[in-house]
Protein backbone atom coordinates (compact mmCIF):
# COMPACT_ATOMS: atom_id res chain seq x y z
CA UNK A 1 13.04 24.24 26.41
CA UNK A 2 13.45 25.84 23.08
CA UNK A 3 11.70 24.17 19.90
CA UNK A 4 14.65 24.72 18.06
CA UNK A 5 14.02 21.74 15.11
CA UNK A 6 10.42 21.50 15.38
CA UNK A 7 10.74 17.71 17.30
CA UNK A 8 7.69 18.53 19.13
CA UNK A 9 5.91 18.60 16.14
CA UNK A 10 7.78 15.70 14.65
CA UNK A 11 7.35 13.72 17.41
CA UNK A 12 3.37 14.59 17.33
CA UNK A 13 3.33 13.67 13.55
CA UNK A 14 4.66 10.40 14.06
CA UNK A 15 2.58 9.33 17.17
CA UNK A 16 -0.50 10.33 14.98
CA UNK A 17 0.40 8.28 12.12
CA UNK A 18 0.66 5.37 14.46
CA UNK A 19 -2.54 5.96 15.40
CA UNK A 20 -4.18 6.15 11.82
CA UNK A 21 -2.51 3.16 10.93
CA UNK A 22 -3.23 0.93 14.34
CA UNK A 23 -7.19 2.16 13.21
CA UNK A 24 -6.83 0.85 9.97
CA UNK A 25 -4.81 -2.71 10.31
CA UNK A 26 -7.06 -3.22 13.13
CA UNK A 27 -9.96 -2.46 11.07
CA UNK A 28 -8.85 -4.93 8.47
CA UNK A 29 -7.88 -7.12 11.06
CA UNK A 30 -11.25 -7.06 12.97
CA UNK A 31 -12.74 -8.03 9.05
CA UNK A 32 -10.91 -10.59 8.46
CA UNK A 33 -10.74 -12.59 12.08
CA UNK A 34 -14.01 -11.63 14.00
CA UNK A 35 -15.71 -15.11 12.88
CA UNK A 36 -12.91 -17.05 13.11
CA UNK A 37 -11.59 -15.77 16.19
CA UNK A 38 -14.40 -14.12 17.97
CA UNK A 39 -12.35 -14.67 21.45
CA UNK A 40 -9.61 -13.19 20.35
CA UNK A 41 -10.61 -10.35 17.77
CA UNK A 42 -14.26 -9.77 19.09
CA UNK A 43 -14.06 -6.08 18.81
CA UNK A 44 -12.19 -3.67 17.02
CA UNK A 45 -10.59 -2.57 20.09
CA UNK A 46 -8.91 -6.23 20.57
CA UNK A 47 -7.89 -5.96 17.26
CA UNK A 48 -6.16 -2.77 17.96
CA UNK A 49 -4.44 -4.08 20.49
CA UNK A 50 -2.98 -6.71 18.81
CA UNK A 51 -2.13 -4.58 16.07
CA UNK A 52 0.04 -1.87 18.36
CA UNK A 53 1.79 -5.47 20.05
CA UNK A 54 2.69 -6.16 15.93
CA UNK A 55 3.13 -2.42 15.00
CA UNK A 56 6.10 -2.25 17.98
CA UNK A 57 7.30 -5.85 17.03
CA UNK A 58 6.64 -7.02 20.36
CA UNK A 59 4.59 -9.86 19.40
CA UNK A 60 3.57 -11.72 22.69
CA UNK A 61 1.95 -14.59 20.62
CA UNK A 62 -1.44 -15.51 22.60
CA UNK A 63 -3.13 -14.39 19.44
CA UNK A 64 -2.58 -14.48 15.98
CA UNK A 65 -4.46 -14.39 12.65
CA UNK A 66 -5.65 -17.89 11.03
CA UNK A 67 -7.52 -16.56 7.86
CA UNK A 68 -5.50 -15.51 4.62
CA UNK A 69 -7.01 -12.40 5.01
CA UNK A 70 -6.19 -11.67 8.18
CA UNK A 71 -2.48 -12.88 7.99
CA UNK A 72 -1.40 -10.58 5.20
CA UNK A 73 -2.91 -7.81 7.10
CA UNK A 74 -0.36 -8.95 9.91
CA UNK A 75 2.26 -8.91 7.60
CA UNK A 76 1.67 -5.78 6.30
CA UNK A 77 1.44 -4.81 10.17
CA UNK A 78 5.11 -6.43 10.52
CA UNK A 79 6.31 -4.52 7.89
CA UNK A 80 5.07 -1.20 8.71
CA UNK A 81 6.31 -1.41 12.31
CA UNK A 82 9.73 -2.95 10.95
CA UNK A 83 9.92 0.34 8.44
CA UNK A 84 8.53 3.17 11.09
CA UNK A 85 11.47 1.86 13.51
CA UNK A 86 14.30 1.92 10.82
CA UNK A 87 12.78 5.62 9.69
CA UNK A 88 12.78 6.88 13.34
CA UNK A 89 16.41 4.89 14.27
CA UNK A 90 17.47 6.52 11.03
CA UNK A 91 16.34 9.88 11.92
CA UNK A 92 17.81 9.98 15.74
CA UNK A 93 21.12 9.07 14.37
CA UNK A 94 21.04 11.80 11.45
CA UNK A 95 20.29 14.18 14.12
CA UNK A 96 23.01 13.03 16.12
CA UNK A 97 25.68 13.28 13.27
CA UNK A 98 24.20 17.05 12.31
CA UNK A 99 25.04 18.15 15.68
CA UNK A 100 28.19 16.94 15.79
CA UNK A 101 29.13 18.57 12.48
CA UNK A 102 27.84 21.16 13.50
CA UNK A 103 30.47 21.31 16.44
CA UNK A 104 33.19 20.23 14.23
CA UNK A 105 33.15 23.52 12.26
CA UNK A 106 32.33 20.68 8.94
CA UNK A 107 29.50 23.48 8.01
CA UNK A 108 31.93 26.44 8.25
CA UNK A 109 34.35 24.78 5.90
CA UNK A 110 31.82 23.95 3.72
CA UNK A 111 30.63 27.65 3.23
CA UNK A 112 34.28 28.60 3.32
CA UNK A 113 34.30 26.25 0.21
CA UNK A 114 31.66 27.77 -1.51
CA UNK A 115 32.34 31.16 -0.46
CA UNK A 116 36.15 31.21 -2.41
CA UNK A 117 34.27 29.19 -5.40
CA UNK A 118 31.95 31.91 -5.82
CA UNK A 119 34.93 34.55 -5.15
CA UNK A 120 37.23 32.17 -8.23
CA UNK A 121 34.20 32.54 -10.64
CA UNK A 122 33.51 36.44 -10.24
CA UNK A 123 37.05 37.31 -10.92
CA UNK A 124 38.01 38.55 -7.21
């Protein structure tokens, strides 16, 4: 299979950018909850996992933040995972639609276009 776009490397990009950000919601999580909850965010790792449950908007609901601190840093995890899906749904369609121009000649009229422009401005 031919890495024609580069989506391996997309794909890597975004799967480590997950990763940074589970580490650091997790992190803030793990701050914020550990005394309050020490049953439910006891270790980092915990806290991680709840974070990728939030992060893919999952949300099974056994656990959740009670401090201030801790709930906007699960909001902010909502968010993020709410954006990151519309970017990637966003991107998979526009990839979609370039392909199918593609195979409706649109690009060839378009350089047609641009190509007698260019020929009406030099005098030919």
């Amino acid at each position: 299979m031919k890495n024609k776009y580069g989506i391996i490397q997309k794909i890597f990009a975004v799967v480590v950018l997950l990763l940074i950000l589970n580490f650091f919601f997790a992190c803030g999580i793990y701050y914020f909850e550990r005394e309050a909850q020490p049953e439910g965010f006891g270790s980092v790792r915990a806290a991680m996992w709840y974070v990728f449950i939030t992060l893919t908007t999952i949300g099974y609901g056994e656990i959740y933040p009670i401090t201030f601190g801790g709930r906007l840093f699960s909001g902010l995890t909502m968010i993020t995972g709410s954006l990151i899906g519309l970017i990637c749904f966003i991107w998979i369609i526009w990839g979609i639609l370039k392909v199918f121009l593609k195979k409706s000649g649109w690009e060839l009229r378009k350089i047609e276009r641009q190509e007698n422009r260019e020929n009406q401005n030099s005098g030919f």
